[in-house]
C-alpha atoms as a PDB file:
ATOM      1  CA  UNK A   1      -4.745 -51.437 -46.722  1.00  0.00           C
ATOM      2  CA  UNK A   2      -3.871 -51.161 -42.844  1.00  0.00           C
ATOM      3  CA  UNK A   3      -5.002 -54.073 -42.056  1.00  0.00           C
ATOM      4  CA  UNK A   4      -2.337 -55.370 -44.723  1.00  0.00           C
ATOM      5  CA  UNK A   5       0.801 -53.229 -43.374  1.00  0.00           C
ATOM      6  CA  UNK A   6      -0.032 -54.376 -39.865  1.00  0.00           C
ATOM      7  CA  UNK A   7       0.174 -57.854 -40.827  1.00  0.00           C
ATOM      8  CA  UNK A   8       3.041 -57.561 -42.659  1.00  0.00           C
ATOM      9  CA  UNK A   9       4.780 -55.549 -39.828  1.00  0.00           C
ATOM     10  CA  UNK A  10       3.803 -58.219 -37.669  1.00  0.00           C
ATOM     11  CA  UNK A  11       4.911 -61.464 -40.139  1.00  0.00           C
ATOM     12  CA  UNK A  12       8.597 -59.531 -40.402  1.00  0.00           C
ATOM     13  CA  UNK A  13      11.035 -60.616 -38.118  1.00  0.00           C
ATOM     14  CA  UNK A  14      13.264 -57.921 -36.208  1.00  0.00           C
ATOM     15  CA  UNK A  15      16.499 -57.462 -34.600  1.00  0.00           C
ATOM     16  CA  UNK A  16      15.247 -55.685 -31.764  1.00  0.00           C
ATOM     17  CA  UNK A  17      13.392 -58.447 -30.549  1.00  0.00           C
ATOM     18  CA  UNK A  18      16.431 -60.894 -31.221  1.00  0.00           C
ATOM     19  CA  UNK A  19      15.295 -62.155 -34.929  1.00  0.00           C
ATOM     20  CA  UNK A  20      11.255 -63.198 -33.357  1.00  0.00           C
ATOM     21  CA  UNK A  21       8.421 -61.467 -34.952  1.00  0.00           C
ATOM     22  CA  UNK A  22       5.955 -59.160 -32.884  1.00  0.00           C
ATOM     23  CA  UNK A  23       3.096 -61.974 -32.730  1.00  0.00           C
ATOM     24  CA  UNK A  24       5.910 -64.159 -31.154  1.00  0.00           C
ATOM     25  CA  UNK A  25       8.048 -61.843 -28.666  1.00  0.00           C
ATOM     26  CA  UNK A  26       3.876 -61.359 -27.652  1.00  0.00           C
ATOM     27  CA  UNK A  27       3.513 -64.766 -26.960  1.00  0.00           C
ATOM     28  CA  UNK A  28       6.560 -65.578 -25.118  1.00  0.00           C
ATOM     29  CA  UNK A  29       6.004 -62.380 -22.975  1.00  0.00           C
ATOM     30  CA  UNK A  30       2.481 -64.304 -22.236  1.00  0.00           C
ATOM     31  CA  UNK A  31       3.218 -67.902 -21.767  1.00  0.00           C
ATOM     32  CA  UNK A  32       3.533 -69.442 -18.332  1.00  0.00           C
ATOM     33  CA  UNK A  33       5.495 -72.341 -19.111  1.00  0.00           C
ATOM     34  CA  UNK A  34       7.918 -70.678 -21.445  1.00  0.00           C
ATOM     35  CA  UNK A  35      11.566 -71.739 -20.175  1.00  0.00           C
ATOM     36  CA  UNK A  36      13.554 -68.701 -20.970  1.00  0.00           C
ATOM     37  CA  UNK A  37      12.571 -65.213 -21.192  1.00  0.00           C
ATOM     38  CA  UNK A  38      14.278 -62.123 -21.783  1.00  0.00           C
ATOM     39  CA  UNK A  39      12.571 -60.371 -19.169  1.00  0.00           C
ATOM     40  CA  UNK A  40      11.501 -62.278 -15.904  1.00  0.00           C
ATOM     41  CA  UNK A  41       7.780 -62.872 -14.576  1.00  0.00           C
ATOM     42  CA  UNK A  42       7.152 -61.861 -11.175  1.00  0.00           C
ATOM     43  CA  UNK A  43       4.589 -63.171  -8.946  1.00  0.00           C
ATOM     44  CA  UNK A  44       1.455 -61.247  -8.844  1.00  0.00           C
ATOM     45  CA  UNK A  45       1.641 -60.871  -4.843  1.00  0.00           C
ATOM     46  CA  UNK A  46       5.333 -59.082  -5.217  1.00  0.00           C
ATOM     47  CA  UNK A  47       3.978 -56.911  -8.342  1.00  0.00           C
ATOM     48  CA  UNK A  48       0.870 -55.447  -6.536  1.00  0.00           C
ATOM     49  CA  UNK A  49       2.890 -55.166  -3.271  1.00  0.00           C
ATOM     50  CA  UNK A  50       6.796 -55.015  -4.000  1.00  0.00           C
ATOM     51  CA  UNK A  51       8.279 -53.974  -0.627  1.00  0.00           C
ATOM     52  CA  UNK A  52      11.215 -52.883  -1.961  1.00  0.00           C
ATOM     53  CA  UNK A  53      13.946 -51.142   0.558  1.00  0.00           C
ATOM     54  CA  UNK A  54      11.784 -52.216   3.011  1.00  0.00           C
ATOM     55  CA  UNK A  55      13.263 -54.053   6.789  1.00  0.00           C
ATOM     56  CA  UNK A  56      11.525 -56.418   8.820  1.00  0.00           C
ATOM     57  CA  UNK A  57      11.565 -57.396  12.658  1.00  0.00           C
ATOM     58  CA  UNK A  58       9.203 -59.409  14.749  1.00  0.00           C
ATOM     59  CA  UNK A  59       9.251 -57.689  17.654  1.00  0.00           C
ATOM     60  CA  UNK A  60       7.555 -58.919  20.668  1.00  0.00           C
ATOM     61  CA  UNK A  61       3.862 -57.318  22.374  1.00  0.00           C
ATOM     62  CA  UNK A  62       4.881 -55.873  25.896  1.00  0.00           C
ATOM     63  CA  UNK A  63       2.898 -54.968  28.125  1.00  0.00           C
ATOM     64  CA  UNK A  64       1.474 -55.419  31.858  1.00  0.00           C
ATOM     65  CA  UNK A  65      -2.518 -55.239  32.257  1.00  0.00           C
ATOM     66  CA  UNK A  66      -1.968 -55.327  36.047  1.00  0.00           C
ATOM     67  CA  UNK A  67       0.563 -52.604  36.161  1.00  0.00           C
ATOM     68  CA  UNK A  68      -1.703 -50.491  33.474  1.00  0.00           C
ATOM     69  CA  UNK A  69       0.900 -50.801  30.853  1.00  0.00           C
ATOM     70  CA  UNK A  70      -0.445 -50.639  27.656  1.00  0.00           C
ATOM     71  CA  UNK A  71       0.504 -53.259  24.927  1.00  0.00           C
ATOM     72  CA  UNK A  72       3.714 -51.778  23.017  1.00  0.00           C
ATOM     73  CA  UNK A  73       6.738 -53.073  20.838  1.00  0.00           C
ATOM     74  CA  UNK A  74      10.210 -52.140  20.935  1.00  0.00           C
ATOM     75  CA  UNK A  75      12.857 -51.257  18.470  1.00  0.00           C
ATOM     76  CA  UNK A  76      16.156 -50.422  18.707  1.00  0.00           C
ATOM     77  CA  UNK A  77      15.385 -49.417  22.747  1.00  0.00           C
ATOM     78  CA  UNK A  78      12.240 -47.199  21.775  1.00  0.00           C
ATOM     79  CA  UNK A  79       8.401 -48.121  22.413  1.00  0.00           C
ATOM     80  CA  UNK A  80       6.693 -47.914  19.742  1.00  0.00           C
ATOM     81  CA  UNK A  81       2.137 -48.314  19.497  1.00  0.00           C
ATOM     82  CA  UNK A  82      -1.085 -47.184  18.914  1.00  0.00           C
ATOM     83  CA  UNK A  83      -4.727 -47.043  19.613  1.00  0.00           C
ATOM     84  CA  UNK A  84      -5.151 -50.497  18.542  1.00  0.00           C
ATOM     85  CA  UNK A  85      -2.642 -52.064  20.127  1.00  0.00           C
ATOM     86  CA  UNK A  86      -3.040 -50.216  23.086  1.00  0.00           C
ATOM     87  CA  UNK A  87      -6.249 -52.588  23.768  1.00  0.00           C
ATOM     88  CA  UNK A  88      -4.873 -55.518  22.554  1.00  0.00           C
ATOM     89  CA  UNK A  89      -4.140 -57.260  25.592  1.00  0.00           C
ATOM     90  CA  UNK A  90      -4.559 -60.777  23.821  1.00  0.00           C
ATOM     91  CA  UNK A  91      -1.809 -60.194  22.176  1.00  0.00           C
ATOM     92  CA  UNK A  92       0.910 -59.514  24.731  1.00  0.00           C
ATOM     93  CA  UNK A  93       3.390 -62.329  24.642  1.00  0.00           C
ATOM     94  CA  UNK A  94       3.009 -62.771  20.769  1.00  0.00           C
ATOM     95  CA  UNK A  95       5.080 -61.512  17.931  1.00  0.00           C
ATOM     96  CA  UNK A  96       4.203 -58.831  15.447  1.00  0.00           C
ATOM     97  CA  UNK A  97       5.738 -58.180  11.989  1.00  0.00           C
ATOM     98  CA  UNK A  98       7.175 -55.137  11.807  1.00  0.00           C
ATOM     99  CA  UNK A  99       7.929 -53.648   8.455  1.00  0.00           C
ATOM    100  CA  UNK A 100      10.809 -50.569   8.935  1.00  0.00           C
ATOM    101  CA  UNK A 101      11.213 -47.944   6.083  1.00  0.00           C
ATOM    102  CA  UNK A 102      12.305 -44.033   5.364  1.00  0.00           C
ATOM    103  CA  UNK A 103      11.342 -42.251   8.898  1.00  0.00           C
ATOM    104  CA  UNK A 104      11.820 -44.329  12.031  1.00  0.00           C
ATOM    105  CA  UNK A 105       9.233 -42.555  13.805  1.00  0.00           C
ATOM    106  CA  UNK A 106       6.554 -44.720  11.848  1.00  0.00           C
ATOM    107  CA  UNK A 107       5.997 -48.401  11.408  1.00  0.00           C
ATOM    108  CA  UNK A 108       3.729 -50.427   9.151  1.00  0.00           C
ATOM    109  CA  UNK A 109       2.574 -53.457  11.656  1.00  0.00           C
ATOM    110  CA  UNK A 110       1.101 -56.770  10.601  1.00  0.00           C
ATOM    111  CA  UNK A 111      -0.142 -59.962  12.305  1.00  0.00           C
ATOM    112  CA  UNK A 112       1.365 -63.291  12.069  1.00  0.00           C
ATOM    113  CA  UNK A 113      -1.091 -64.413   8.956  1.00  0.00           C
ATOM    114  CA  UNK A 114      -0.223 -61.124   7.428  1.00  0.00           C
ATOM    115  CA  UNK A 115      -3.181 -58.991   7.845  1.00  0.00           C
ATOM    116  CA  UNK A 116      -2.283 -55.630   8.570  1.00  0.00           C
ATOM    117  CA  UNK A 117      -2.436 -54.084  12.124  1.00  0.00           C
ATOM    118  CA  UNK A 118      -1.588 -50.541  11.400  1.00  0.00           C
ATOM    119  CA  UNK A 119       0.759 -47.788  11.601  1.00  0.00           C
ATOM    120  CA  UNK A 120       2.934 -47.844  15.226  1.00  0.00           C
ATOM    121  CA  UNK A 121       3.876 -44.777  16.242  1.00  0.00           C
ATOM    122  CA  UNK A 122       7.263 -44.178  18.264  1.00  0.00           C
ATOM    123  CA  UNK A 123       6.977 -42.324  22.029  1.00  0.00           C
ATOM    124  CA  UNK A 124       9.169 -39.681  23.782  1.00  0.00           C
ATOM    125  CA  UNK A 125      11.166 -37.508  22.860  1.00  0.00           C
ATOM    126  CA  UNK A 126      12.353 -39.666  20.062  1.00  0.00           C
ATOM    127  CA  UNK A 127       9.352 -38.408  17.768  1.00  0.00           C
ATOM    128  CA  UNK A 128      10.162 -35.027  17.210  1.00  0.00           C
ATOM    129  CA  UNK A 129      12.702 -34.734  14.689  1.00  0.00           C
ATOM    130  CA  UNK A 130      12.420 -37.370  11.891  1.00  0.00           C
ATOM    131  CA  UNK A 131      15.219 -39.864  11.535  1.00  0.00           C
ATOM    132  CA  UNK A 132      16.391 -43.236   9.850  1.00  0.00           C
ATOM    133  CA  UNK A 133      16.902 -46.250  11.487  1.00  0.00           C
ATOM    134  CA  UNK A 134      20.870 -46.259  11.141  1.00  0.00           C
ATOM    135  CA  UNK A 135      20.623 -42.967  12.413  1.00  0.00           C
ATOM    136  CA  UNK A 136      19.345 -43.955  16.090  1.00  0.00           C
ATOM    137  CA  UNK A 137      21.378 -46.561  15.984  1.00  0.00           C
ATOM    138  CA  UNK A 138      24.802 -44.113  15.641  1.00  0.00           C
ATOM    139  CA  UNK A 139      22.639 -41.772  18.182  1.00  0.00           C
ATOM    140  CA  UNK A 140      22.159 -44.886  20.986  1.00  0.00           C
ATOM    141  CA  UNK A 141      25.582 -45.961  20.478  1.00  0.00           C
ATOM    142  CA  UNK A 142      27.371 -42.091  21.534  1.00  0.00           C
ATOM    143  CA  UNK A 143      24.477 -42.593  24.554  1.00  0.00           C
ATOM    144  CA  UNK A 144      26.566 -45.993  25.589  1.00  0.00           C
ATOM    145  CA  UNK A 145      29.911 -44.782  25.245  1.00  0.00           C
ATOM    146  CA  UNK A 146      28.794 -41.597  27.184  1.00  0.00           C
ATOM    147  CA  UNK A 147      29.231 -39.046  24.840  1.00  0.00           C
ATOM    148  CA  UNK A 148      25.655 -37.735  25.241  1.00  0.00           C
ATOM    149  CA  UNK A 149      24.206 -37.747  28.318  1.00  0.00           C
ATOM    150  CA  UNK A 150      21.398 -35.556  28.419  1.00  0.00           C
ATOM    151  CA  UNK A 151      17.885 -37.893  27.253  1.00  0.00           C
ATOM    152  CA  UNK A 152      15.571 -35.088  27.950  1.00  0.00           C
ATOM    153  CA  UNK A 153      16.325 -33.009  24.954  1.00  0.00           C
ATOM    154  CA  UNK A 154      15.829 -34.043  21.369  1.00  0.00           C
ATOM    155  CA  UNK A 155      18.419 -36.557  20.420  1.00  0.00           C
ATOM    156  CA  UNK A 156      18.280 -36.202  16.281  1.00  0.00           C
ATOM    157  CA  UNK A 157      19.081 -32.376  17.002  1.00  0.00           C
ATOM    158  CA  UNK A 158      21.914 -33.061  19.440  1.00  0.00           C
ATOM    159  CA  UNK A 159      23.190 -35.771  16.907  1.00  0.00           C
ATOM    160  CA  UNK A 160      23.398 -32.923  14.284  1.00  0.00           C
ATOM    161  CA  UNK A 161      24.693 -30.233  16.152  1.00  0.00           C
ATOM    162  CA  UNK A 162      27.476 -32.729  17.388  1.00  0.00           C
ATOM    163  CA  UNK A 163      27.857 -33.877  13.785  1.00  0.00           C
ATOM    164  CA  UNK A 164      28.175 -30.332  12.499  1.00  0.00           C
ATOM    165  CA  UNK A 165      30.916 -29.497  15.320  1.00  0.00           C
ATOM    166  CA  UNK A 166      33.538 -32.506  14.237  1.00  0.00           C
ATOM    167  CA  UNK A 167      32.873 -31.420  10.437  1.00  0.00           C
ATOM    168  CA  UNK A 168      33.659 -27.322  11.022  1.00  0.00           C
ATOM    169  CA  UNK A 169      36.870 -28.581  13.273  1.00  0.00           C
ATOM    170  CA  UNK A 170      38.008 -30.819  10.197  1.00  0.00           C
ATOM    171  CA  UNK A 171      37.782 -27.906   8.106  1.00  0.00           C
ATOM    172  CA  UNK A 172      38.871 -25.234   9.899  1.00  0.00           C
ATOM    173  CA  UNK A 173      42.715 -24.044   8.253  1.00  0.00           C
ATOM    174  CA  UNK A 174      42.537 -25.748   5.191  1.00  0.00           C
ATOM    175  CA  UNK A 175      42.418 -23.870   1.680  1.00  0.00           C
ATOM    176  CA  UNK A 176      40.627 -26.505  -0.049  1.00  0.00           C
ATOM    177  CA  UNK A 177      38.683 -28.060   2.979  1.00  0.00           C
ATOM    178  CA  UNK A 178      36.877 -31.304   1.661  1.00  0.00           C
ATOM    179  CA  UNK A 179      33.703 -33.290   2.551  1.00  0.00           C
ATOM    180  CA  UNK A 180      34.388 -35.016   5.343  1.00  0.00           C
ATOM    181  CA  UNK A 181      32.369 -38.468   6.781  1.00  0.00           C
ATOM    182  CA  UNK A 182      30.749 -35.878   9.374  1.00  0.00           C
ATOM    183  CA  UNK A 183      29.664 -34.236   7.098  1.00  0.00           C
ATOM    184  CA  UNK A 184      28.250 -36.851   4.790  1.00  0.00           C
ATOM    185  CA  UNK A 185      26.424 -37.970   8.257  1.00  0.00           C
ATOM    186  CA  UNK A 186      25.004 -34.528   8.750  1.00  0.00           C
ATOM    187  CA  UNK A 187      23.291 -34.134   5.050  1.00  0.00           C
ATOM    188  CA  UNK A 188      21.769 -37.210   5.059  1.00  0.00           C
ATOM    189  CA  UNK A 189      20.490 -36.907   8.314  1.00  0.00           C
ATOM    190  CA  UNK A 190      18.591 -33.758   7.258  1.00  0.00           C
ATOM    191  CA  UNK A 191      17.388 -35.414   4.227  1.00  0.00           C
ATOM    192  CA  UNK A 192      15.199 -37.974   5.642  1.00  0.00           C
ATOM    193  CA  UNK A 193      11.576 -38.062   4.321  1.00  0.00           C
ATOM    194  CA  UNK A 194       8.927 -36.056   5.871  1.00  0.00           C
ATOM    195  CA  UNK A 195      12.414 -33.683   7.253  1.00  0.00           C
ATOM    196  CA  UNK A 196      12.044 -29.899   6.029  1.00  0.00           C
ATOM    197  CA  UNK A 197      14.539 -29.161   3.413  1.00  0.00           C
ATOM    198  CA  UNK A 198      16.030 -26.065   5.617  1.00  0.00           C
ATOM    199  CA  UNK A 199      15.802 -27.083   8.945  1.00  0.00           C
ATOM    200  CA  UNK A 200      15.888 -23.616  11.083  1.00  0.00           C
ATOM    201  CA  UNK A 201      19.151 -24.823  13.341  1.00  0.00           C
ATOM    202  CA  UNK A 202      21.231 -25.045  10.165  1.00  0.00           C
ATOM    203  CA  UNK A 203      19.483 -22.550   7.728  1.00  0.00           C
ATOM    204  CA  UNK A 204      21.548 -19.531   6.287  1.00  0.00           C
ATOM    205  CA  UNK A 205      21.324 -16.312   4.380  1.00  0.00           C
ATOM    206  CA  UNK A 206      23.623 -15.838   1.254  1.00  0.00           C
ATOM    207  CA  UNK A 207      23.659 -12.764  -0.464  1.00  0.00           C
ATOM    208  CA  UNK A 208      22.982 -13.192  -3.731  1.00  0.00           C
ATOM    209  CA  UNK A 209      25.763 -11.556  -5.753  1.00  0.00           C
ATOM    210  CA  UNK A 210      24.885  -8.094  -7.978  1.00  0.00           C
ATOM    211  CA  UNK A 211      24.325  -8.387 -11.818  1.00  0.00           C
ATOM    212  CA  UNK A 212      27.000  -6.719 -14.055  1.00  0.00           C
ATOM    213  CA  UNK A 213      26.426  -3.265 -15.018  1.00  0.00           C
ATOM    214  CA  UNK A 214      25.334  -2.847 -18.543  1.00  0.00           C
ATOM    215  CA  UNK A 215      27.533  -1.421 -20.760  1.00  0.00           C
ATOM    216  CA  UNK A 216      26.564   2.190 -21.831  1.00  0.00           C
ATOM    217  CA  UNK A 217      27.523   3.532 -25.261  1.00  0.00           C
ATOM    218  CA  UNK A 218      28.432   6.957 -25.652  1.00  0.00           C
ATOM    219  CA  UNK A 219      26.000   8.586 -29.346  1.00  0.00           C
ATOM    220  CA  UNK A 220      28.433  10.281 -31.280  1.00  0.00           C
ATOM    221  CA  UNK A 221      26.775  12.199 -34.706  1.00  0.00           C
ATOM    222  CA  UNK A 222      27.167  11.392 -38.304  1.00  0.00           C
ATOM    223  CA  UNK A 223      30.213  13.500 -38.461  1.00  0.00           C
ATOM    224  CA  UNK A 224      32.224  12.113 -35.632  1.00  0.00           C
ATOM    225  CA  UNK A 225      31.487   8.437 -36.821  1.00  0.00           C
ATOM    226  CA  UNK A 226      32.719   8.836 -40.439  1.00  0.00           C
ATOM    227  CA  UNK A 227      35.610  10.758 -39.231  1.00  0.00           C
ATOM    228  CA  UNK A 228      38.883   9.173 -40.015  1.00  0.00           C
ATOM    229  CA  UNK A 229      40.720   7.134 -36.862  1.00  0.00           C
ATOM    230  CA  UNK A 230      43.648   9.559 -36.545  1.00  0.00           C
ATOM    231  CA  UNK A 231      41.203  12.658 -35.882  1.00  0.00           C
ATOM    232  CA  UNK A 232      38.811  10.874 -33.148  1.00  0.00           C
END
């Protein structure tokens, strides 16, 4: 008997499928050479490895072996390398695929044919405060146009702090102050991955506010309660 209602379910065609039986939506899911499908095949490469949000550079090996400068690549005016590359010296001169995504301190490196290299790791002070790539970009720009100056402190935390300045000046004297572009800047700087969620420069306390006070009823006795309204 099931083995009757499944084939029946599966001879029976249905709207959900666009009017094609089970067997045959199954099939055309399947086929290879099918010309139209509802919903596309994707390479097999791109499913087991999508790379989705994902930029890419090919940056080029630096590097002096007679000055004792180690192999290194550069992005966005920051060195970035690691152990390996560090004594690669082969590979100075030669491009490296660079794959950029989420925290800018970190970069997934690969070699020309596509076999990975490793994870790149960015020097200075530029690693301690996690940060996107459009964010050192903003950051290097206020560095050309002089509006920072100092490059010995962290940069992400002077880019907030200067962020958070503009945004309390737009606010200040307004009833209904509203979210300004600063401000936009400013939480999505602090949201980048691998970032605390309350970073201790911008952290506050907000006391909580202090549940209602129950209501109390006063007892009254049999007699007062059965009393009539004008005598209570």
């Amino acid at each position: 008997m099931l083995d009757q209602l499944v084939a029946r379910h599966n001879s029976r065609r249905r709207r959900a499928l666009m009017m094609v039986t089970p067997n045959e939506a199954i099939a055309a899911d399947w086929a290879e050479n099918v010309r139209l499908q509802i919903v596309p095949q994707y390479p097999k490469a791109f499913v087991e490895n999508p790379c989705i949000a994902i930029e890419q550079e090919w940056p080029t090996v630096r590097g002096s072996r007679k000055n004792n400068r180690y192999p290194y690549v550069q992005l966005d005016e920051v060195e970035y390398t690691n152990d390996l590359l560090k004594q690669s010296w082969s590979l100075i001169g030669k491009k490296l695929s660079v794959h950029i995504r989420g925290d800018f301190r970190t970069v997934r490196a690969f070699r020309p044919e596509g076999t990975e290299f490793g994870v790149l790791y960015v020097n200075g002070i530029w690693a301690i405060s996690p940060h996107t790539r459009e964010t050192r970009k903003e950051i290097n720009k206020l560095y050309r146009e002089g509006v920072f100056r100092d490059r010995s402190v962290d940069p992400v935390a002077l880019y907030q702090q200067y962020l958070a300045g503009i945004a309390l000046q737009k606010s200040q004297g307004k009833r209904h102050p509203k979210i300004t572009r600063e401000a936009g800047k400013l939480a999505r700087s602090l949201s980048v991955q691998g970032s605390p969620n309350e970073p201790p420069d911008y952290s506050y306390t907000y006391q909580a506010p202090r549940p209602p006070t129950p209501a109390t009823v006063k007892p009254r006795g049999r007699r007062a309660y059965f009393a009539p309204a004008a005598q209570r």
